[in-house]
C-alpha atoms as a PDB file:
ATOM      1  CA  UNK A   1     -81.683  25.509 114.464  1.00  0.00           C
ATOM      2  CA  UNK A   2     -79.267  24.782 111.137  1.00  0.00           C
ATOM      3  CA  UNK A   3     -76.842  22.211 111.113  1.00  0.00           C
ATOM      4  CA  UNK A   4     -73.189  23.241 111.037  1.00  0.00           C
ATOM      5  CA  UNK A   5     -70.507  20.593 109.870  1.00  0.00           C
ATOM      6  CA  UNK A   6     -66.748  21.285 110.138  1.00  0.00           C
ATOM      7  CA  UNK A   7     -64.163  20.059 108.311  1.00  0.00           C
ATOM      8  CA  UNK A   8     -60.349  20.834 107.862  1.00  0.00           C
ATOM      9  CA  UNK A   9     -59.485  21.927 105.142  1.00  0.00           C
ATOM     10  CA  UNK A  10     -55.856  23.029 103.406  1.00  0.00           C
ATOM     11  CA  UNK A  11     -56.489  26.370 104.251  1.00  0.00           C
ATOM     12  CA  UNK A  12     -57.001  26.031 107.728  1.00  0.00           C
ATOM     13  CA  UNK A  13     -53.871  23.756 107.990  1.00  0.00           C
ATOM     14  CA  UNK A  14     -52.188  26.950 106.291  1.00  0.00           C
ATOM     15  CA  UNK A  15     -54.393  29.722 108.247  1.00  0.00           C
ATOM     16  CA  UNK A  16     -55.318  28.199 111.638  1.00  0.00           C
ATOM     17  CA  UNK A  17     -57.338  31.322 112.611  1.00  0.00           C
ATOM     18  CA  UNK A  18     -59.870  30.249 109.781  1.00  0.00           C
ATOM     19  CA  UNK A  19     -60.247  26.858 112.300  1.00  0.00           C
ATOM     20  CA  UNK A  20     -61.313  29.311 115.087  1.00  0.00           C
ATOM     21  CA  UNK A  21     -64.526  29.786 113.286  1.00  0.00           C
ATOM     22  CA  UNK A  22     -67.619  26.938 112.662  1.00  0.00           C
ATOM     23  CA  UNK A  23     -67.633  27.400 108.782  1.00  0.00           C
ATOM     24  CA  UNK A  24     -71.338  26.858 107.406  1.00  0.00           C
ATOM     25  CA  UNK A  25     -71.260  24.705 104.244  1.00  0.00           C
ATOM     26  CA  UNK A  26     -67.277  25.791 104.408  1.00  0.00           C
ATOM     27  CA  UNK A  27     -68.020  28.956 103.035  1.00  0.00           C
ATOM     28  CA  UNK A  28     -69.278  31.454 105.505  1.00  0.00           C
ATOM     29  CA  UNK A  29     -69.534  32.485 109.019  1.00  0.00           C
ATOM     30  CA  UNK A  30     -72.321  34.182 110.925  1.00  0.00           C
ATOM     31  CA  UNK A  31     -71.893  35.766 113.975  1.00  0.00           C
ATOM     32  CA  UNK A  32     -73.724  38.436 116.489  1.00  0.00           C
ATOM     33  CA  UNK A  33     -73.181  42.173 116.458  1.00  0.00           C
ATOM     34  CA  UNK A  34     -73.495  43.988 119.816  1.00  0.00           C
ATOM     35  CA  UNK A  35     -76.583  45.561 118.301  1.00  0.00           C
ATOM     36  CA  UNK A  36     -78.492  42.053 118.206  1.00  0.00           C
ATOM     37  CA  UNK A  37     -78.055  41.938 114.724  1.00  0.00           C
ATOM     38  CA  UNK A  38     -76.270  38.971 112.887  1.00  0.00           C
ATOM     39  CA  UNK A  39     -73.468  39.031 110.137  1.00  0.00           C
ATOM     40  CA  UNK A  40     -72.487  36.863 107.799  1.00  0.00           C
ATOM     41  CA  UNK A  41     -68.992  36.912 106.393  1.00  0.00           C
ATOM     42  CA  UNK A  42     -66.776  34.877 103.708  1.00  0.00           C
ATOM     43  CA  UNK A  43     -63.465  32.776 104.263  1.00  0.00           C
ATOM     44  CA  UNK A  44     -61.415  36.093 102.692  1.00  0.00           C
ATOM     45  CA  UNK A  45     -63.265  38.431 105.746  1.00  0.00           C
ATOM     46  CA  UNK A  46     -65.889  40.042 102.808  1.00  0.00           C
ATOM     47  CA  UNK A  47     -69.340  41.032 104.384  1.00  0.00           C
ATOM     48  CA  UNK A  48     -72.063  38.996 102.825  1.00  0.00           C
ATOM     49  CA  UNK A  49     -75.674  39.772 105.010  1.00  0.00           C
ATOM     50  CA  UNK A  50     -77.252  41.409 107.902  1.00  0.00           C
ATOM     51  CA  UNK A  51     -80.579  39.843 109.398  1.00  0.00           C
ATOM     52  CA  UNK A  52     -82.524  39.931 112.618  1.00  0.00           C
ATOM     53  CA  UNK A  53     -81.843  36.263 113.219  1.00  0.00           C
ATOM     54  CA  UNK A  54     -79.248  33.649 112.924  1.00  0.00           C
ATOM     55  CA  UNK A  55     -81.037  30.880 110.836  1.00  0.00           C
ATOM     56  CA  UNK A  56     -82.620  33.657 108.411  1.00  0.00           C
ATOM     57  CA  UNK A  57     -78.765  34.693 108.017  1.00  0.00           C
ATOM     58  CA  UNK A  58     -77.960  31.593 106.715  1.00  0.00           C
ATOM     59  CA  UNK A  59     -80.820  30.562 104.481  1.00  0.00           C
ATOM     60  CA  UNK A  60     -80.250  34.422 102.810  1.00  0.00           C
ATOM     61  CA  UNK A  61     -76.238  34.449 102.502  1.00  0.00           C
ATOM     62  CA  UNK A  62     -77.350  30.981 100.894  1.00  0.00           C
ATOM     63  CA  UNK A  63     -79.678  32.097  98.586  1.00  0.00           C
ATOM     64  CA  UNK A  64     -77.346  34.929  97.891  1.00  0.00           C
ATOM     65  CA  UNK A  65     -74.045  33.281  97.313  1.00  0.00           C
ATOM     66  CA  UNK A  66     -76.348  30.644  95.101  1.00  0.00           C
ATOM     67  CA  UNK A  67     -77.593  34.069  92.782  1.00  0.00           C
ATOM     68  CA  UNK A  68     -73.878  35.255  92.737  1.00  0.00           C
ATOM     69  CA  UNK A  69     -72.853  31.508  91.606  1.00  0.00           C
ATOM     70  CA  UNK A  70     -75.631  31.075  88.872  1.00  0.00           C
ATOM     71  CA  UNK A  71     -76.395  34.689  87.813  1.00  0.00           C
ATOM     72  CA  UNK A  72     -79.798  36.026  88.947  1.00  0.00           C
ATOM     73  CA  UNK A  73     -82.955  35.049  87.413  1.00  0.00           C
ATOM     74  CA  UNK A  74     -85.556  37.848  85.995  1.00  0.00           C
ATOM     75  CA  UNK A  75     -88.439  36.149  88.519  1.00  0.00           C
ATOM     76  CA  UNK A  76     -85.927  36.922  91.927  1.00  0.00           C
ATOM     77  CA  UNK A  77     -84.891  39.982  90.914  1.00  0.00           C
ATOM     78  CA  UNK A  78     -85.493  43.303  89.281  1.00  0.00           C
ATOM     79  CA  UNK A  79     -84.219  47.271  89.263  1.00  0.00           C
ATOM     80  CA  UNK A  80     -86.410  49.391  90.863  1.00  0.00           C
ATOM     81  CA  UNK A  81     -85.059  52.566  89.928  1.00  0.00           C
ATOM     82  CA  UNK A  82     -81.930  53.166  87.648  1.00  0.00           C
ATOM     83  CA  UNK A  83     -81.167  56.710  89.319  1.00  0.00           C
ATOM     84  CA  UNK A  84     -81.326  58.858  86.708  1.00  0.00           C
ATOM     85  CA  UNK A  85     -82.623  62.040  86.892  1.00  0.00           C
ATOM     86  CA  UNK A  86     -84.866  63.181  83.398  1.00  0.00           C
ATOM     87  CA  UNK A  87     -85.237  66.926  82.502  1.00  0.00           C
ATOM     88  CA  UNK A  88     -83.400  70.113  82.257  1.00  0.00           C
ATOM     89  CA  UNK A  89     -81.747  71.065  85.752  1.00  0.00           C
END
């Protein structure tokens, strides 16, 4: 299990439904979908990751709020297809 710390902040003295929420590195939320699935979603309500559990939610929305942050390196990612379509239609 991942360890969730909680702090108040400005924001949540300003917003107190942000406080309703345990904030992971007071940046995101993760919570379950009826489905089974879980969600991860920013302070400003923006969608950030699906997975199948809740600690691979976090480690991912981490990993992918660290490539938005830095810019994504040519190793960890890559374009599979740029979807255009060559030849005469």
């Amino acid at each position: 299990m991942v360890e969730t710390k909680t702090q108040v902040t400005e924001t949540q003295k300003e917003h107190p439904e942000i406080s309703e929420y345990t904030w992971i590195d007071d940046v995101f939320r993760v919570y379950k979908t009826k489905y089974g699935l879980w969600h991860s979603a920013a302070k400003d309500g923006e969608e950030l990751v699906t997975a199948l559990s809740e600690e691979l939610c976090i480690r991912m929305t981490r990993f992918y709020l660290k490539g938005r942050q830095e810019g994504w390196s040519e190793q960890e990612s890559r374009v599979m297809n740029d979807g255009k379509v060559g030849g005469k239609l």
